[in-house]
PDB file of N, CA and C in Angstrom:
ATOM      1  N   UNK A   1      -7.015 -53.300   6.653  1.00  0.00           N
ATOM      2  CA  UNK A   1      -6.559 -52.176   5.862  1.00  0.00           C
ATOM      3  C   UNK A   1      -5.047 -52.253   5.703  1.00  0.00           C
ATOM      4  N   UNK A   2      -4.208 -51.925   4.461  1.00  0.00           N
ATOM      5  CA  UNK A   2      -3.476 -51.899   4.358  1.00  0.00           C
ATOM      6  C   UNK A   2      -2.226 -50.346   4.899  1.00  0.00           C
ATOM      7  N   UNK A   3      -1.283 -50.543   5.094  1.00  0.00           N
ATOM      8  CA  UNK A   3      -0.324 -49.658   5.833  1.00  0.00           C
ATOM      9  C   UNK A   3      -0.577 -48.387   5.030  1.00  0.00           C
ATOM     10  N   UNK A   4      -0.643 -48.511   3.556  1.00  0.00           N
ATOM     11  CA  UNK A   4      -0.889 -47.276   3.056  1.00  0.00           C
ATOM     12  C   UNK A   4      -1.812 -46.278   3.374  1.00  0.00           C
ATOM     13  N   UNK A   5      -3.023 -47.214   3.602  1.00  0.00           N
ATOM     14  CA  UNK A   5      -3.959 -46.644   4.480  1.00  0.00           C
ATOM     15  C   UNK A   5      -4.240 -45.789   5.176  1.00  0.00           C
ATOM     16  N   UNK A   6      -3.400 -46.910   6.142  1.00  0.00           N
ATOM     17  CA  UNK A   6      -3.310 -46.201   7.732  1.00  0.00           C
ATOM     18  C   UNK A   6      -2.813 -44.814   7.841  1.00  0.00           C
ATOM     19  N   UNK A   7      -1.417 -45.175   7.019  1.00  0.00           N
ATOM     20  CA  UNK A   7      -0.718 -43.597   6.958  1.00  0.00           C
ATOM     21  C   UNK A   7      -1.385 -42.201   6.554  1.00  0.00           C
ATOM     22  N   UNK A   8      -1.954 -42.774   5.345  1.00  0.00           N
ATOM     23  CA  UNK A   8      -3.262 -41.612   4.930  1.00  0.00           C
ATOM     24  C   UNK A   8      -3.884 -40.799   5.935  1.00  0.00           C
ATOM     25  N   UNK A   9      -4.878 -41.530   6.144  1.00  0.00           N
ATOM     26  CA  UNK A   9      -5.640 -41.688   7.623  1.00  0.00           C
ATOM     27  C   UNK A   9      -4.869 -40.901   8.553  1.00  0.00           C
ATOM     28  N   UNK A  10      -3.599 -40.928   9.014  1.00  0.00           N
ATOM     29  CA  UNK A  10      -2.558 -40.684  10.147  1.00  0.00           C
ATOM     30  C   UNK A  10      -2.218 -39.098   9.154  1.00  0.00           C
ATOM     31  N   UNK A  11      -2.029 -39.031   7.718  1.00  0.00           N
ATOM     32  CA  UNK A  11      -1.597 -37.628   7.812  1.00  0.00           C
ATOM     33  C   UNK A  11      -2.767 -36.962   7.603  1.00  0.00           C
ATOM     34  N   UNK A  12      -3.483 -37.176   7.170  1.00  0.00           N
ATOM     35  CA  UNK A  12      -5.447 -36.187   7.115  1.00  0.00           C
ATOM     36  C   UNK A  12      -5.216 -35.926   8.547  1.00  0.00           C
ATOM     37  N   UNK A  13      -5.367 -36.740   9.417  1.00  0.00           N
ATOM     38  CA  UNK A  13      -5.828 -36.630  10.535  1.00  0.00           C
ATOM     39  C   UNK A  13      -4.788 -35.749  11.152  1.00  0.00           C
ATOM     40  N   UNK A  14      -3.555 -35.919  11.421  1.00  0.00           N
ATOM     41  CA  UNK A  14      -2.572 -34.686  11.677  1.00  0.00           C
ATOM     42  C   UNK A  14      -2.572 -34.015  10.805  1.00  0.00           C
ATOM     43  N   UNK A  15      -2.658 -33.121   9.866  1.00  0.00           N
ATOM     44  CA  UNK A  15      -3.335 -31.818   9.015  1.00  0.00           C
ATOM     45  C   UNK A  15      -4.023 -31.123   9.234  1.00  0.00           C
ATOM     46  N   UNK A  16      -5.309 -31.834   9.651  1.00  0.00           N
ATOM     47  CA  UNK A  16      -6.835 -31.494  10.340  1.00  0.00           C
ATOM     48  C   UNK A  16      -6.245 -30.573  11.641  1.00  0.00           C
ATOM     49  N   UNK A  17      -5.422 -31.394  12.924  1.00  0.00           N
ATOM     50  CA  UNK A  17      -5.126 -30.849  13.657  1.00  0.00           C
ATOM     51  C   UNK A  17      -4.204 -29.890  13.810  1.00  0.00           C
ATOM     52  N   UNK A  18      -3.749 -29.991  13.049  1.00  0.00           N
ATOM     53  CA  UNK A  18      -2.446 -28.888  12.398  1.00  0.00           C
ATOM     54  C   UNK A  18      -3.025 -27.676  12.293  1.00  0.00           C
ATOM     55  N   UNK A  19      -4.039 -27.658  11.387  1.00  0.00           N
ATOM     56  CA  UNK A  19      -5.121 -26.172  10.872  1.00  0.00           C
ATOM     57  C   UNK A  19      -5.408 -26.081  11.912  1.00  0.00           C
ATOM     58  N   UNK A  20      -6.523 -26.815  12.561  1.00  0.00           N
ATOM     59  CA  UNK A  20      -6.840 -26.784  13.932  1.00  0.00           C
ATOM     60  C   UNK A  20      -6.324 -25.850  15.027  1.00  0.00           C
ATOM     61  N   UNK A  21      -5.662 -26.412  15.374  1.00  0.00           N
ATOM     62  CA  UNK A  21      -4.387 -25.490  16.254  1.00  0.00           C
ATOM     63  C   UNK A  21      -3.953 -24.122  15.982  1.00  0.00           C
ATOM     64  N   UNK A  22      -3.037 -24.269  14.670  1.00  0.00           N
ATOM     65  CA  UNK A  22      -2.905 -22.584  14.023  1.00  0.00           C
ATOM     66  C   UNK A  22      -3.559 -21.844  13.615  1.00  0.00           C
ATOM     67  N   UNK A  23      -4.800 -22.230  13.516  1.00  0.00           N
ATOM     68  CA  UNK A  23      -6.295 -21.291  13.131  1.00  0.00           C
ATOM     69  C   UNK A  23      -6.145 -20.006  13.657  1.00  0.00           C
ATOM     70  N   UNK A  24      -6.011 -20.180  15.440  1.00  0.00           N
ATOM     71  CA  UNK A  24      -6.325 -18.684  16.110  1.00  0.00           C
ATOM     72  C   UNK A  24      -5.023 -17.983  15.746  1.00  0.00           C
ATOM     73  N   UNK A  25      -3.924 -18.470  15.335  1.00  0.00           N
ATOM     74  CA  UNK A  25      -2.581 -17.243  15.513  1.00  0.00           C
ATOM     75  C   UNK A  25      -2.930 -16.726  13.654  1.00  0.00           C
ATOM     76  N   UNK A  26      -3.604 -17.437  13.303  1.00  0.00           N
ATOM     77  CA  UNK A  26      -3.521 -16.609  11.582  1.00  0.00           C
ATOM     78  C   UNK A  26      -4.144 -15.209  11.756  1.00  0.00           C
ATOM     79  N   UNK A  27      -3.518 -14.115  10.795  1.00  0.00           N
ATOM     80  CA  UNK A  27      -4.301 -12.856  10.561  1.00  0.00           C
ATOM     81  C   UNK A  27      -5.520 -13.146   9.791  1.00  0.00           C
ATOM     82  N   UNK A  28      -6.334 -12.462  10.139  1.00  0.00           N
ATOM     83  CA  UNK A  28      -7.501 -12.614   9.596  1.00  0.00           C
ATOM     84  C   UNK A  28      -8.018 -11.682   9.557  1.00  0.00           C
ATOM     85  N   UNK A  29      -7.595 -10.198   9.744  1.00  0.00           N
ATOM     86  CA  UNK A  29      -8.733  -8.765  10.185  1.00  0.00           C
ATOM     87  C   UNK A  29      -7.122  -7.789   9.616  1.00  0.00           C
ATOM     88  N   UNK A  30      -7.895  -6.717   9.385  1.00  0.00           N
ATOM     89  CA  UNK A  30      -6.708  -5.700   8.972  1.00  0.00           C
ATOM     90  C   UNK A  30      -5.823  -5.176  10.531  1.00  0.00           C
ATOM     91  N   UNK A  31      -4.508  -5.211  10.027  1.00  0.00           N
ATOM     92  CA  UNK A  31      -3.988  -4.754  11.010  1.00  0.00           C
ATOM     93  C   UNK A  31      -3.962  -3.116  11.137  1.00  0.00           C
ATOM     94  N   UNK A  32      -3.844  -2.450  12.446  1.00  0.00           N
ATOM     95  CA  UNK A  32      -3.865  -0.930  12.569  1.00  0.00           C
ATOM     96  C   UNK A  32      -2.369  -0.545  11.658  1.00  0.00           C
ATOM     97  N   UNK A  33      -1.449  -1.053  11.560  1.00  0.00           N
ATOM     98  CA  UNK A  33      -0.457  -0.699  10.518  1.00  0.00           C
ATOM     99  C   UNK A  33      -0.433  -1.063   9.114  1.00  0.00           C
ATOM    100  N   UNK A  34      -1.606  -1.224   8.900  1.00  0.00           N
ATOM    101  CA  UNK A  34      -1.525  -2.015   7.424  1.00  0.00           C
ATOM    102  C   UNK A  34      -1.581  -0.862   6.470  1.00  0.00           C
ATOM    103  N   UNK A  35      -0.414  -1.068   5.499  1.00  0.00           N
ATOM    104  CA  UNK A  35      -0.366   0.108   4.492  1.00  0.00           C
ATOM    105  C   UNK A  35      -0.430  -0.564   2.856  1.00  0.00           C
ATOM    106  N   UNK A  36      -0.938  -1.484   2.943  1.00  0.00           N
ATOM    107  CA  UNK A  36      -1.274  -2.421   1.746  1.00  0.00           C
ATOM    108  C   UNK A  36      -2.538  -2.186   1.246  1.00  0.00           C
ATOM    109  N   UNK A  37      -3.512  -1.742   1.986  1.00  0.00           N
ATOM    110  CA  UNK A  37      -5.168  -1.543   1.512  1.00  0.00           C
ATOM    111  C   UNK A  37      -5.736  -0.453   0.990  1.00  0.00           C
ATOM    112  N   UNK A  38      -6.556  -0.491   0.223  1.00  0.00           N
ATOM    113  CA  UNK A  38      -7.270   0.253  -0.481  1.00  0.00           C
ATOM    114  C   UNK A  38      -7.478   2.085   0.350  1.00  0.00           C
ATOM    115  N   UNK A  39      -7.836   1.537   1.128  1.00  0.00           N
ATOM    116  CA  UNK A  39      -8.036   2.993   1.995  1.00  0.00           C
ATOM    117  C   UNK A  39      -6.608   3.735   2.457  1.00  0.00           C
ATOM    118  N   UNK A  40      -5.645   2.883   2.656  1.00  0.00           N
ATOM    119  CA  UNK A  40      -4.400   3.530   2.694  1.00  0.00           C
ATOM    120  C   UNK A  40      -3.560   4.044   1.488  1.00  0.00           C
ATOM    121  N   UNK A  41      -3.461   3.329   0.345  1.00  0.00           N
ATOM    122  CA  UNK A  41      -3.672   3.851  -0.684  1.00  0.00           C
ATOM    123  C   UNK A  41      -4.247   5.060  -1.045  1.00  0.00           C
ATOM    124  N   UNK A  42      -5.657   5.336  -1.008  1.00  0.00           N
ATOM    125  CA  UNK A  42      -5.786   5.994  -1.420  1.00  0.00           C
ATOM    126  C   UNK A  42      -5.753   7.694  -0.417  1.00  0.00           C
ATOM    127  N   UNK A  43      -5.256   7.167   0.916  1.00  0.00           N
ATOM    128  CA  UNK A  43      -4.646   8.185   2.044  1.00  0.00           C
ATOM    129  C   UNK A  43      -3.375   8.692   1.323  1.00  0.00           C
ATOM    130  N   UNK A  44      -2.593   8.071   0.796  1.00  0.00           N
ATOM    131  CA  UNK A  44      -1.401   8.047   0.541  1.00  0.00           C
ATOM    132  C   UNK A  44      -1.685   9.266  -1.088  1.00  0.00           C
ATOM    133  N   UNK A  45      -2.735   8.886  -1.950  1.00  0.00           N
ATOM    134  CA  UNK A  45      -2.663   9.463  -3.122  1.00  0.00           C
ATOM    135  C   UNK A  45      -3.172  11.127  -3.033  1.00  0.00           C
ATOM    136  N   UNK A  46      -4.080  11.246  -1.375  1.00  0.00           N
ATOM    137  CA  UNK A  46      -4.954  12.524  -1.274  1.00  0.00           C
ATOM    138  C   UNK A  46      -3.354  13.337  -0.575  1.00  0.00           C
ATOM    139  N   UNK A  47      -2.801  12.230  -0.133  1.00  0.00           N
ATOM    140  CA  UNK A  47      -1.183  13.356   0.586  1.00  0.00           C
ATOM    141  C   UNK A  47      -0.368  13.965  -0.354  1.00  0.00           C
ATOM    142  N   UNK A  48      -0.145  13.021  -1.360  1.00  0.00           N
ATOM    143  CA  UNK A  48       0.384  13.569  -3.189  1.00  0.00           C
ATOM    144  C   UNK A  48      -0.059  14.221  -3.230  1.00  0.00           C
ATOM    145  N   UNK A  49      -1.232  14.658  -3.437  1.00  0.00           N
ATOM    146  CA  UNK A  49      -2.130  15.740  -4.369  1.00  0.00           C
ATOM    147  C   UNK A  49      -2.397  16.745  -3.406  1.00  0.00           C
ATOM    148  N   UNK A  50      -2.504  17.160  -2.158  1.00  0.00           N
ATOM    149  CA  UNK A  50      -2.041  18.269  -1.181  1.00  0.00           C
ATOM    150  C   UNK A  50      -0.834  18.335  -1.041  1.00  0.00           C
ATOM    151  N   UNK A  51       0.371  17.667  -1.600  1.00  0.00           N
ATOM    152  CA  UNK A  51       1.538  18.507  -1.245  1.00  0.00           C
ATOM    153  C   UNK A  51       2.157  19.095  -2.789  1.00  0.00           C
ATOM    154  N   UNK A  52       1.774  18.435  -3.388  1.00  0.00           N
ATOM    155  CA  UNK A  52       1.866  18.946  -4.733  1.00  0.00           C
ATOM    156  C   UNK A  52       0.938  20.047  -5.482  1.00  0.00           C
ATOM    157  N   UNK A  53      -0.386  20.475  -4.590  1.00  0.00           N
ATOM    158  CA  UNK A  53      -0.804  21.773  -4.819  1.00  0.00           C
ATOM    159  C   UNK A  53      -0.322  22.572  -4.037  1.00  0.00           C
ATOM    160  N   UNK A  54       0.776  22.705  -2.943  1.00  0.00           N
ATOM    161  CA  UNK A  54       1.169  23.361  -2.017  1.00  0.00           C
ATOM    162  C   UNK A  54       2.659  23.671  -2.830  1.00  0.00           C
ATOM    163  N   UNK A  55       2.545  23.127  -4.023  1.00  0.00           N
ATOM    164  CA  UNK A  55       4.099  23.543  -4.793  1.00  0.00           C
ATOM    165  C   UNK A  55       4.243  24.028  -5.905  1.00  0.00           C
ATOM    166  N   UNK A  56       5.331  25.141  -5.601  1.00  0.00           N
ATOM    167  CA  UNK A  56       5.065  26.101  -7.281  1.00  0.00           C
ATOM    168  C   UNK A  56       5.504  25.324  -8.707  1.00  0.00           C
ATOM    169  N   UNK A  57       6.016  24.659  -8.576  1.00  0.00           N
ATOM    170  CA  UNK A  57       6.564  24.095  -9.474  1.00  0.00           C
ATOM    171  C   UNK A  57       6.832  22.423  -8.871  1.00  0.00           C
ATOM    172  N   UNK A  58       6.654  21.263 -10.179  1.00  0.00           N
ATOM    173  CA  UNK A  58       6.846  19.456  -9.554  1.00  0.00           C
ATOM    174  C   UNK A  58       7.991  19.684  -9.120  1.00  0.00           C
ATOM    175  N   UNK A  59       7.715  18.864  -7.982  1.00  0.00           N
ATOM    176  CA  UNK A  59       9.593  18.329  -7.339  1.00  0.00           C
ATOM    177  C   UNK A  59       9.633  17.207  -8.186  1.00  0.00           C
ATOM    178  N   UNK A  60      10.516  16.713  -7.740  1.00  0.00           N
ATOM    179  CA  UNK A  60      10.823  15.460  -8.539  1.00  0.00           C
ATOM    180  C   UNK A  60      10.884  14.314  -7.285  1.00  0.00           C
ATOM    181  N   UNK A  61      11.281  12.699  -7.716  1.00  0.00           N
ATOM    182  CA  UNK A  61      10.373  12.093  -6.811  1.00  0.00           C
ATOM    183  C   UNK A  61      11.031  12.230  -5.215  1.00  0.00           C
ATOM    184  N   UNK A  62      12.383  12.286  -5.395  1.00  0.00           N
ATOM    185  CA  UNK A  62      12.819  12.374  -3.786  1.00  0.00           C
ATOM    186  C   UNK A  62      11.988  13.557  -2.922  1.00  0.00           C
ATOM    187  N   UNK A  63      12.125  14.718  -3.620  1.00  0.00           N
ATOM    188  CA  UNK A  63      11.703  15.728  -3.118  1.00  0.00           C
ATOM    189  C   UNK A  63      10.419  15.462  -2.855  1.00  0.00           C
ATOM    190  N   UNK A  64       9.777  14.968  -3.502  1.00  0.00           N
ATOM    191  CA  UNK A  64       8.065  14.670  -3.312  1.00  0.00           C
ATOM    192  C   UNK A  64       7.921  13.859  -2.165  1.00  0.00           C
ATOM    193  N   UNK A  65       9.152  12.831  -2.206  1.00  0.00           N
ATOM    194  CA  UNK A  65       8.828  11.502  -0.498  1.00  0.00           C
ATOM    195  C   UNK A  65       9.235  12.646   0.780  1.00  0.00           C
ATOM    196  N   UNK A  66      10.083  13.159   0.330  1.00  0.00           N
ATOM    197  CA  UNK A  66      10.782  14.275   1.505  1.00  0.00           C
ATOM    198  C   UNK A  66       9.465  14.687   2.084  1.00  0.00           C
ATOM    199  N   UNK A  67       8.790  15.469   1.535  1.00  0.00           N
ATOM    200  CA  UNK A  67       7.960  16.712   1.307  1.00  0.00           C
ATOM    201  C   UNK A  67       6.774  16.110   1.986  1.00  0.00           C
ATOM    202  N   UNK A  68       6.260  14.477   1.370  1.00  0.00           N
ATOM    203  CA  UNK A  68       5.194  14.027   1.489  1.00  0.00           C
ATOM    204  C   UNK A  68       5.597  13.058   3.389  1.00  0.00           C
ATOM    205  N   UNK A  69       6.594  13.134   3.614  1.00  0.00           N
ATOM    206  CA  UNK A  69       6.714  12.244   4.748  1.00  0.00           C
ATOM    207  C   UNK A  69       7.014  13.202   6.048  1.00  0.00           C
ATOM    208  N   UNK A  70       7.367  14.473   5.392  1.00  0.00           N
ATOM    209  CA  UNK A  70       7.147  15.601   6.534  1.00  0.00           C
ATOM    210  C   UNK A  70       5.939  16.472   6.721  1.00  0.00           C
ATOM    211  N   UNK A  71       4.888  16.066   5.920  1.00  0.00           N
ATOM    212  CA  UNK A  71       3.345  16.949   5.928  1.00  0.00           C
ATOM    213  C   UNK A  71       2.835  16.558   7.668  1.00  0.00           C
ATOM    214  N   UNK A  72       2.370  18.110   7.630  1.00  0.00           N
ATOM    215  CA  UNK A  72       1.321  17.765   8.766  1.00  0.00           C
ATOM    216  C   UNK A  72       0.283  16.291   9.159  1.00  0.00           C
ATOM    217  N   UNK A  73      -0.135  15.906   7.810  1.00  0.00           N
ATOM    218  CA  UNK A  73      -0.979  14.989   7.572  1.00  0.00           C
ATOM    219  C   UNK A  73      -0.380  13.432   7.544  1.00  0.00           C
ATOM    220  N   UNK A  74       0.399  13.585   7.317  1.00  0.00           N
ATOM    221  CA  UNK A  74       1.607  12.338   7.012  1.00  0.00           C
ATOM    222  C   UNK A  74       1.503  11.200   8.256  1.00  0.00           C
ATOM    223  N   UNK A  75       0.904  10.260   8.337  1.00  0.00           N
ATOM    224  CA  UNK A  75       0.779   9.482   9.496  1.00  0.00           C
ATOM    225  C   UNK A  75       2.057   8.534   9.696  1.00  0.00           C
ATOM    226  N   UNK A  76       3.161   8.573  10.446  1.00  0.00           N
ATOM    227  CA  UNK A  76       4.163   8.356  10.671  1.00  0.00           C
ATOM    228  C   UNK A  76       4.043   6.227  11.506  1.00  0.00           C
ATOM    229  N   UNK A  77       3.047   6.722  12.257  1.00  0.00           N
ATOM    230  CA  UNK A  77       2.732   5.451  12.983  1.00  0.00           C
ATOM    231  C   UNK A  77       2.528   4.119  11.544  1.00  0.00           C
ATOM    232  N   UNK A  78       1.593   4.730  10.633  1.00  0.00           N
ATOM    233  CA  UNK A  78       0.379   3.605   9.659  1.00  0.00           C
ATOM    234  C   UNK A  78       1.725   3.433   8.696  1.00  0.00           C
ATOM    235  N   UNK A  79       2.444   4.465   8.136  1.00  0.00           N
ATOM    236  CA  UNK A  79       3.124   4.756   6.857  1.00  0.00           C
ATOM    237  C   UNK A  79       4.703   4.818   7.428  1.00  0.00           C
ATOM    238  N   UNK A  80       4.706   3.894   8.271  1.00  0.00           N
ATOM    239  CA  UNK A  80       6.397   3.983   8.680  1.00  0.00           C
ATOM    240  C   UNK A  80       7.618   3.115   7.527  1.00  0.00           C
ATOM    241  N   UNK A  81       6.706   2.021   6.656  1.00  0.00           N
ATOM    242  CA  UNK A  81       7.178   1.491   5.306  1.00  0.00           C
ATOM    243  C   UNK A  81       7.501   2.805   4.225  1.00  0.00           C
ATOM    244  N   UNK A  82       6.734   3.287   4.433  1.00  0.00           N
ATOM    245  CA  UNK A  82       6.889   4.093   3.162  1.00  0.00           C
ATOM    246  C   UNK A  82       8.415   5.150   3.021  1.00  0.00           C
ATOM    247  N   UNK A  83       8.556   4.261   1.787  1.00  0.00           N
ATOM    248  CA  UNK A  83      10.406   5.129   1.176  1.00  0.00           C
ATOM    249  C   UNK A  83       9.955   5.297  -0.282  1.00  0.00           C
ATOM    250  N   UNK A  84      10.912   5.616  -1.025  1.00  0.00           N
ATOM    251  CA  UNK A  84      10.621   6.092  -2.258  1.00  0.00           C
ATOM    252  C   UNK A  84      10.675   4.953  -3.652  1.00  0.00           C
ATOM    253  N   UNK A  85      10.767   3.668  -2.929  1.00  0.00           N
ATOM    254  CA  UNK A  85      10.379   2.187  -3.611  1.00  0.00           C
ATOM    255  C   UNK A  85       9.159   2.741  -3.656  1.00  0.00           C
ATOM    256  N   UNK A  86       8.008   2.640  -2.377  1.00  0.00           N
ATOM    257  CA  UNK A  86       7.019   2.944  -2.218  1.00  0.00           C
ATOM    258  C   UNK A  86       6.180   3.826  -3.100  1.00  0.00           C
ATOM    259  N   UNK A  87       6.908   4.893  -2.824  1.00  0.00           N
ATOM    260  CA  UNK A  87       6.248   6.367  -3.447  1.00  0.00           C
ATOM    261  C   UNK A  87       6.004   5.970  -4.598  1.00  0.00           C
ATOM    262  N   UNK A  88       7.015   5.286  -5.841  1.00  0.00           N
ATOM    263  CA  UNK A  88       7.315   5.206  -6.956  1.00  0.00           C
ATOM    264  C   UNK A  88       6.100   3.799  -7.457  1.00  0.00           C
ATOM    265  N   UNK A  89       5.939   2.940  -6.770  1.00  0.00           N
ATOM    266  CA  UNK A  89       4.833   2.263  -6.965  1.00  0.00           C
ATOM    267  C   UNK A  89       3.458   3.187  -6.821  1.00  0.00           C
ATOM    268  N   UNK A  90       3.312   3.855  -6.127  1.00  0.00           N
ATOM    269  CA  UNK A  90       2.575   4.702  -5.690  1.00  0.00           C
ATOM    270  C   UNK A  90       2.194   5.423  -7.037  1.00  0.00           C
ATOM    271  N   UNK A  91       3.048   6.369  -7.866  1.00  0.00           N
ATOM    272  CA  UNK A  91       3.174   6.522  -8.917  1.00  0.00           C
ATOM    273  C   UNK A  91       2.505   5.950 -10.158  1.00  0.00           C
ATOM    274  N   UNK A  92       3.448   4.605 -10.114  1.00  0.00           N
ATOM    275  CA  UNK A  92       2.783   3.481 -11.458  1.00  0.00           C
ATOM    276  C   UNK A  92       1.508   3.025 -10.966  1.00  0.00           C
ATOM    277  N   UNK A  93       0.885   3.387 -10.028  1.00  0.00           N
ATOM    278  CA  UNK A  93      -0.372   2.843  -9.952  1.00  0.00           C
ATOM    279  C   UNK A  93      -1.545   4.160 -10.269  1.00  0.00           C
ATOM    280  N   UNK A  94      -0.856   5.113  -9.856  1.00  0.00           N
ATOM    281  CA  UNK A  94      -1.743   6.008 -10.074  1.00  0.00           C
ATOM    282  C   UNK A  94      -1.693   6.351 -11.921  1.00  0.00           C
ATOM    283  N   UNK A  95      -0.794   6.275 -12.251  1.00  0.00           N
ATOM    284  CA  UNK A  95      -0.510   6.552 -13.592  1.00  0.00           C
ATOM    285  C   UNK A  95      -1.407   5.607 -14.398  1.00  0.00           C
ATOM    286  N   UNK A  96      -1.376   3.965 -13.785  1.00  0.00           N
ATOM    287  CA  UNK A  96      -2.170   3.034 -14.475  1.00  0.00           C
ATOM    288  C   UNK A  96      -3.631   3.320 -14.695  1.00  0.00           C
ATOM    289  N   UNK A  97      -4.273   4.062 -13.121  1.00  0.00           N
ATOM    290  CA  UNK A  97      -5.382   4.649 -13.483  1.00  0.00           C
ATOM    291  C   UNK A  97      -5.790   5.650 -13.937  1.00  0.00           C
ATOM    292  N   UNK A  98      -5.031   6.358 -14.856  1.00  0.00           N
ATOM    293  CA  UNK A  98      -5.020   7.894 -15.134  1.00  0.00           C
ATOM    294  C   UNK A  98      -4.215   7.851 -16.387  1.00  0.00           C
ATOM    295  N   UNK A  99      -4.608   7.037 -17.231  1.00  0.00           N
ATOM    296  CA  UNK A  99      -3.531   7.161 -18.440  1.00  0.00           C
ATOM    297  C   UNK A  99      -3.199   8.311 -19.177  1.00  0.00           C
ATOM    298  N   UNK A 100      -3.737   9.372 -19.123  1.00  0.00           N
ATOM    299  CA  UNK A 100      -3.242  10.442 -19.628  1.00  0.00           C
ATOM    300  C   UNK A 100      -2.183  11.588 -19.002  1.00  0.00           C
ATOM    301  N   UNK A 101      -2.024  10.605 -17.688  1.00  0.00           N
ATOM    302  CA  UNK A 101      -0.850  11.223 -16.649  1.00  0.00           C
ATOM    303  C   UNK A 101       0.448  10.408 -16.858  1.00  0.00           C
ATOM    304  N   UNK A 102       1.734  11.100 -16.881  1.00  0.00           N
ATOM    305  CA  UNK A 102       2.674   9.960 -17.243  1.00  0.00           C
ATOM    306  C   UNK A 102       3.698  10.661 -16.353  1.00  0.00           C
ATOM    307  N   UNK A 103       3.740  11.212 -15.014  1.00  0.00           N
ATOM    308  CA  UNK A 103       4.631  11.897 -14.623  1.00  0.00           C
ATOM    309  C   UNK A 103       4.057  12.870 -13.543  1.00  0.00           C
ATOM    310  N   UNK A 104       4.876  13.617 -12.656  1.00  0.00           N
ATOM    311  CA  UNK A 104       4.598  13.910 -11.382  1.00  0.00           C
ATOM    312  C   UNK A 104       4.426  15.662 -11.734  1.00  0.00           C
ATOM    313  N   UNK A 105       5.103  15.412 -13.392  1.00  0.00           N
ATOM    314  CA  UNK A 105       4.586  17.385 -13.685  1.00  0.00           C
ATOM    315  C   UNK A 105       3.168  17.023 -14.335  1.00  0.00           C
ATOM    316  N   UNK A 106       2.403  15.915 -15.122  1.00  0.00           N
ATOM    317  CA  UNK A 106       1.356  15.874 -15.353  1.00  0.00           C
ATOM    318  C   UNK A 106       0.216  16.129 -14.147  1.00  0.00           C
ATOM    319  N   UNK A 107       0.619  15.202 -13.245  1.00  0.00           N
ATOM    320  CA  UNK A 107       0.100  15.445 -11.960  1.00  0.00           C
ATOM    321  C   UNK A 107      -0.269  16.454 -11.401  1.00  0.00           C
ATOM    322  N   UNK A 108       0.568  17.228 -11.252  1.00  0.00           N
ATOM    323  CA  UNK A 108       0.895  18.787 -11.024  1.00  0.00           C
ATOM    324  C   UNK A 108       0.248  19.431 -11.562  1.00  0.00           C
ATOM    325  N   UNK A 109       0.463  19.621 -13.258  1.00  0.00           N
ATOM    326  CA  UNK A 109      -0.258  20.672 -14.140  1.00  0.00           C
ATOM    327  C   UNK A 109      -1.929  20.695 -13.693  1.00  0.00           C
ATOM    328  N   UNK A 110      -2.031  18.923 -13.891  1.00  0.00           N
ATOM    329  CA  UNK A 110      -3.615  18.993 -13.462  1.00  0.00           C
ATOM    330  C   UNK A 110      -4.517  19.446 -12.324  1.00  0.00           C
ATOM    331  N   UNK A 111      -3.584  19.414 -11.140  1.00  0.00           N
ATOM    332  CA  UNK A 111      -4.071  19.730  -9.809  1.00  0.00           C
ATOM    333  C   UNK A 111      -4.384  21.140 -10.072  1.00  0.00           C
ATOM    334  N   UNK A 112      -3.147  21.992 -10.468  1.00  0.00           N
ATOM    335  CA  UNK A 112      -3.087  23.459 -10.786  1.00  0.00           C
ATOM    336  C   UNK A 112      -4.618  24.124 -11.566  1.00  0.00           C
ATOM    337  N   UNK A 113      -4.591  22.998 -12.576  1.00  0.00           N
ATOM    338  CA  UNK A 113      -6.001  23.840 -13.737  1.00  0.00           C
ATOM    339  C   UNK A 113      -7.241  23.241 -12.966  1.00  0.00           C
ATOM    340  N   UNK A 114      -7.363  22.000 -11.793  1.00  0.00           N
ATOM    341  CA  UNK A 114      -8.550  22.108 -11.346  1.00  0.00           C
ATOM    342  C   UNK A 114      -8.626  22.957 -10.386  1.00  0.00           C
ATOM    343  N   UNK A 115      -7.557  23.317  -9.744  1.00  0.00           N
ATOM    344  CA  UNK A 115      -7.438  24.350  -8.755  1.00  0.00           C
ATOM    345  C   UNK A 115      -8.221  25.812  -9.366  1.00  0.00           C
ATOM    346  N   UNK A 116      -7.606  26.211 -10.525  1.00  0.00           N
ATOM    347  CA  UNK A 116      -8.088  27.722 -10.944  1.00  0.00           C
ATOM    348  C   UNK A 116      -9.179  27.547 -11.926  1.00  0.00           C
TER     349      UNK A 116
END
């Protein structure tokens, strides 16, 4: 066999063991702080919408992270990322699914008329 070969052979084979090895330290399961997932998300969108029926009028967005990071409910441990980068993605995502919402007084108005 020629050297090219061999080397082949020599890096498959250290690769193999490479994965091998670092297999067990990879994440592979949700972490207890994970604020990236679906279920936290949508923890995060039911805290919006109880602190914003708890208000006479929309805050605007600081006031809303303020408001939303001092609630009773507010899990400080899971949601210790969360700033108003956050919130504001938080926002454009909810807006993406709700196209007839474009804003945190749409939000609002609506909570209000399903409320009464």
């Amino acid at each position: 066999m020629s050297t090219s070969t061999w080397m082949m052979i020599a890096f498959v084979a250290g690769m193999v063991l490479s994965i091998w090895k670092m297999y067990p330290f990879l994440v592979n399961r949700t972490l207890e702080d994970d604020d990236t997932g679906e279920d936290a998300h949508n923890a995060l969108v039911e805290l919006m919408h109880k602190v914003l029926q708890e208000e006479e009028k929309a805050p605007d967005a600081k006031t809303l992270h303020e408001k939303m990071t001092s609630h009773a409910d507010f899990d400080k441990e899971k949601f210790w990322r969360f700033n108003l980068n956050k919130l504001n993605q938080l926002l454009y995502r909810h807006y993406a699914e709700h196209p007839h919402l474009s804003s945190i007084e749409d939000i609002h108005q609506e909570l209000k008329e399903k409320r009464n």
